[in-house]
Protein backbone atom coordinates (compact mmCIF):
# COMPACT_ATOMS: atom_id res chain seq x y z
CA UNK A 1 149.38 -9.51 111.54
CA UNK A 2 149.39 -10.02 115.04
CA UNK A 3 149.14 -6.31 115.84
CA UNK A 4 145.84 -6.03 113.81
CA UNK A 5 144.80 -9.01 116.05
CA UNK A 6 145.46 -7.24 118.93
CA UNK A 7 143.98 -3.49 118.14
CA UNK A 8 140.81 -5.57 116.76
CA UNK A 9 140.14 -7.87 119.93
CA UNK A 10 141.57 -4.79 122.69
CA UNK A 11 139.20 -2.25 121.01
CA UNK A 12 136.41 -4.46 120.68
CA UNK A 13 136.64 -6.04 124.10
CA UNK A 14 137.46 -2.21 126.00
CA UNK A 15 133.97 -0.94 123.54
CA UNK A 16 132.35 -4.09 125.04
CA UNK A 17 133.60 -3.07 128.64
CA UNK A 18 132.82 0.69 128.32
CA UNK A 19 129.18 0.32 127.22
CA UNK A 20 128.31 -1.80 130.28
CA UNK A 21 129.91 0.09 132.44
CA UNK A 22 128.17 2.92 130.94
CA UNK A 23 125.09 1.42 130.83
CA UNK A 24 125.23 0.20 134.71
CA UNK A 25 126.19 4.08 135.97
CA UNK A 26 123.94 5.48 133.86
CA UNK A 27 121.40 2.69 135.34
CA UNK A 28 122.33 3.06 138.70
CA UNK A 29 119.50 6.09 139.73
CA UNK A 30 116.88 3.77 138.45
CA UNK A 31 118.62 0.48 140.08
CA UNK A 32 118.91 -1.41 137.17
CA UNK A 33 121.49 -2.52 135.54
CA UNK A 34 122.90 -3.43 132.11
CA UNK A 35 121.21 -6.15 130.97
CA UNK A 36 118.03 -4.85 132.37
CA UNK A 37 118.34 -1.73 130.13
CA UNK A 38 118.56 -3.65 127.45
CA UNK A 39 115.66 -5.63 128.11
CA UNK A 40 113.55 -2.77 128.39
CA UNK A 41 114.83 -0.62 125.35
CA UNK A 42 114.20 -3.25 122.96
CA UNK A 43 111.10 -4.05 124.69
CA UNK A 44 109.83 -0.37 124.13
CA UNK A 45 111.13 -0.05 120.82
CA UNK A 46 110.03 -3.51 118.98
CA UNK A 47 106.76 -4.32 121.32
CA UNK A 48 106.05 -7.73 122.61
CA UNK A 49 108.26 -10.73 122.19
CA UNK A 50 109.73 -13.62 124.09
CA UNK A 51 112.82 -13.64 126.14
CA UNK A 52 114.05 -15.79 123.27
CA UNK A 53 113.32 -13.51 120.76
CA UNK A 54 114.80 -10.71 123.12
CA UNK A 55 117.82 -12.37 123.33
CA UNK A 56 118.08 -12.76 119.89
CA UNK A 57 117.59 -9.59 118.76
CA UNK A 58 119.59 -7.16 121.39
CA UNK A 59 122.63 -10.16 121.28
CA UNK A 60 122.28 -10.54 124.83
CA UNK A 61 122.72 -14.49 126.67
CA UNK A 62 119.98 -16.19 127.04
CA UNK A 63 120.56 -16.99 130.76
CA UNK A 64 121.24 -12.94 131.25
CA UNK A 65 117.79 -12.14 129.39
CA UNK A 66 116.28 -14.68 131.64
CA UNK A 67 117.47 -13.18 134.69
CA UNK A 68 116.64 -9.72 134.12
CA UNK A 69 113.12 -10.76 132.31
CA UNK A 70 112.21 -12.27 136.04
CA UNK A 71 113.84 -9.18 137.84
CA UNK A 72 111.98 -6.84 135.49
CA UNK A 73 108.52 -8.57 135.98
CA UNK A 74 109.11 -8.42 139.91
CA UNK A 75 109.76 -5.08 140.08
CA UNK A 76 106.32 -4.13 138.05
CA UNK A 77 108.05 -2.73 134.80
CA UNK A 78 107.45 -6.56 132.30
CA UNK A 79 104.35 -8.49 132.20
CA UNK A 80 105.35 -11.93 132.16
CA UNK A 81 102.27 -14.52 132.29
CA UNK A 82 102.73 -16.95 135.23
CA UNK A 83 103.58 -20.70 133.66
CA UNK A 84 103.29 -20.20 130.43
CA UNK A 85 105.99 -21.62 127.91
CA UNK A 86 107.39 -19.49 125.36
CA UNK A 87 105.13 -16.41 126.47
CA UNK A 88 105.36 -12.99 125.37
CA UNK A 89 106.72 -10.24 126.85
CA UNK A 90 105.21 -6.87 127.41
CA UNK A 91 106.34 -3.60 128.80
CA UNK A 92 103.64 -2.38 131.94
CA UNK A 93 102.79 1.32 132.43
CA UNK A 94 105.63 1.60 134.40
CA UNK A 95 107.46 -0.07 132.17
CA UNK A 96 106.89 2.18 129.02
CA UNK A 97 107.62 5.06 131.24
CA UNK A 98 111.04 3.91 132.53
CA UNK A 99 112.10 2.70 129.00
CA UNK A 100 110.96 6.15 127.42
CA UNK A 101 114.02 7.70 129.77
CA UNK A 102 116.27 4.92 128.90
CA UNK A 103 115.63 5.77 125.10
CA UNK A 104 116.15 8.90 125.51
CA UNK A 105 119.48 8.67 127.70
CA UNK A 106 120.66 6.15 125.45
CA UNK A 107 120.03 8.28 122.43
CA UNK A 108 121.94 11.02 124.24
CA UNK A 109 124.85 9.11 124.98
CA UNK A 110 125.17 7.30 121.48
CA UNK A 111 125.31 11.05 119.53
CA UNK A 112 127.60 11.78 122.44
CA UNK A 113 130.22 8.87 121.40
CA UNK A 114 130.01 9.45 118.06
CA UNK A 115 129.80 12.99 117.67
CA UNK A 116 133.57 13.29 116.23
CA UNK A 117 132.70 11.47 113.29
CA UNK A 118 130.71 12.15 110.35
CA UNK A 119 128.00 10.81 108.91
CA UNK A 120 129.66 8.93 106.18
CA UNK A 121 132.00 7.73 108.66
CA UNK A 122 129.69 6.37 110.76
CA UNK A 123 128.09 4.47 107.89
CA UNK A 124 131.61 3.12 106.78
CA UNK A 125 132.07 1.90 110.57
CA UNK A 126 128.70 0.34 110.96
CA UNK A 127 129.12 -1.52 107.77
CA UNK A 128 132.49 -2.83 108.86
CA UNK A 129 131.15 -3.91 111.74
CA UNK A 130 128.30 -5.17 110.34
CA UNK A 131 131.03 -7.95 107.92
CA UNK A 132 133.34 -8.62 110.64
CA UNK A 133 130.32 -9.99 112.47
CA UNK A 134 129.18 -12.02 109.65
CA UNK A 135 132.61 -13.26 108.99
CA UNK A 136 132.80 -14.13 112.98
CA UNK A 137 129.54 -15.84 112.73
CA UNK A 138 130.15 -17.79 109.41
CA UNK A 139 133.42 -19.06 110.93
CA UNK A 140 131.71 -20.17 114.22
CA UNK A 141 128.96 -21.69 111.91
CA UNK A 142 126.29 -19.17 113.88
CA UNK A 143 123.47 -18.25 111.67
């Protein structure tokens, strides 16, 4: 038992680990990072939300979101009305055009790590995943 404990939470943690640091290198030529990616790829491909909602969705922290949110409107690529509570979030024209590369990138690098598996392998995985993080959530009372 407590080797299944330990491949689970290793694997998942070095995944975890590997996909930021990923993320930031890949990042780097545009000088954004991480959490900024994410921001912006989920931004592109679900339209406008709130950071809430953002958060939500791409599983980031809310505080992280935040952050990049206010980084992301400074630097011209998120509208983000001055003041206003709760406000929607929107890609700018330079925006859109940064997050079409990320997409793209991203998509690159995701048939990349997974090109040694099949496609009903890959639907086995994501399932798996899919119940251990309902099982997680259910035991951490997380809806």
């Amino acid at each position: 038992m407590e080797e299944l404990y330990q491949k689970f939470t290793v694997l998942i943690c070095s995944i975890y680990r590997n996909i930021h640091k990923l993320k930031d290198k890949e990042m780097a030529e545009f000088g954004l990072k991480g959490t900024h990616v994410t921001c912006l790829y989920f931004l592109h491909v679900k339209g406008e939300m709130t950071a809430a909602e953002l958060s939500r969705l791409s599983g980031e922290d809310k505080a992280a979101v935040s952050r990049a949110v206010d980084f992301l409107a400074n630097s011209g690529y998120v509208f983000q009305a001055e003041g206003a509570y709760r406000q929607m979030l929107k890609l700018t024209d330079k925006g859109v055009e940064i997050a079409i590369r990320i997409a793209k990138k991203m998509h690159e690098l995701v048939a990349f790590v997974g090109s040694d598996i099949n496609e009903d392998e890959r639907k086995k995985l994501y399932k798996a995943l899919n119940l251990f993080d309902q099982n997680l959530k259910a035991l951490n009372n997380i809806e």
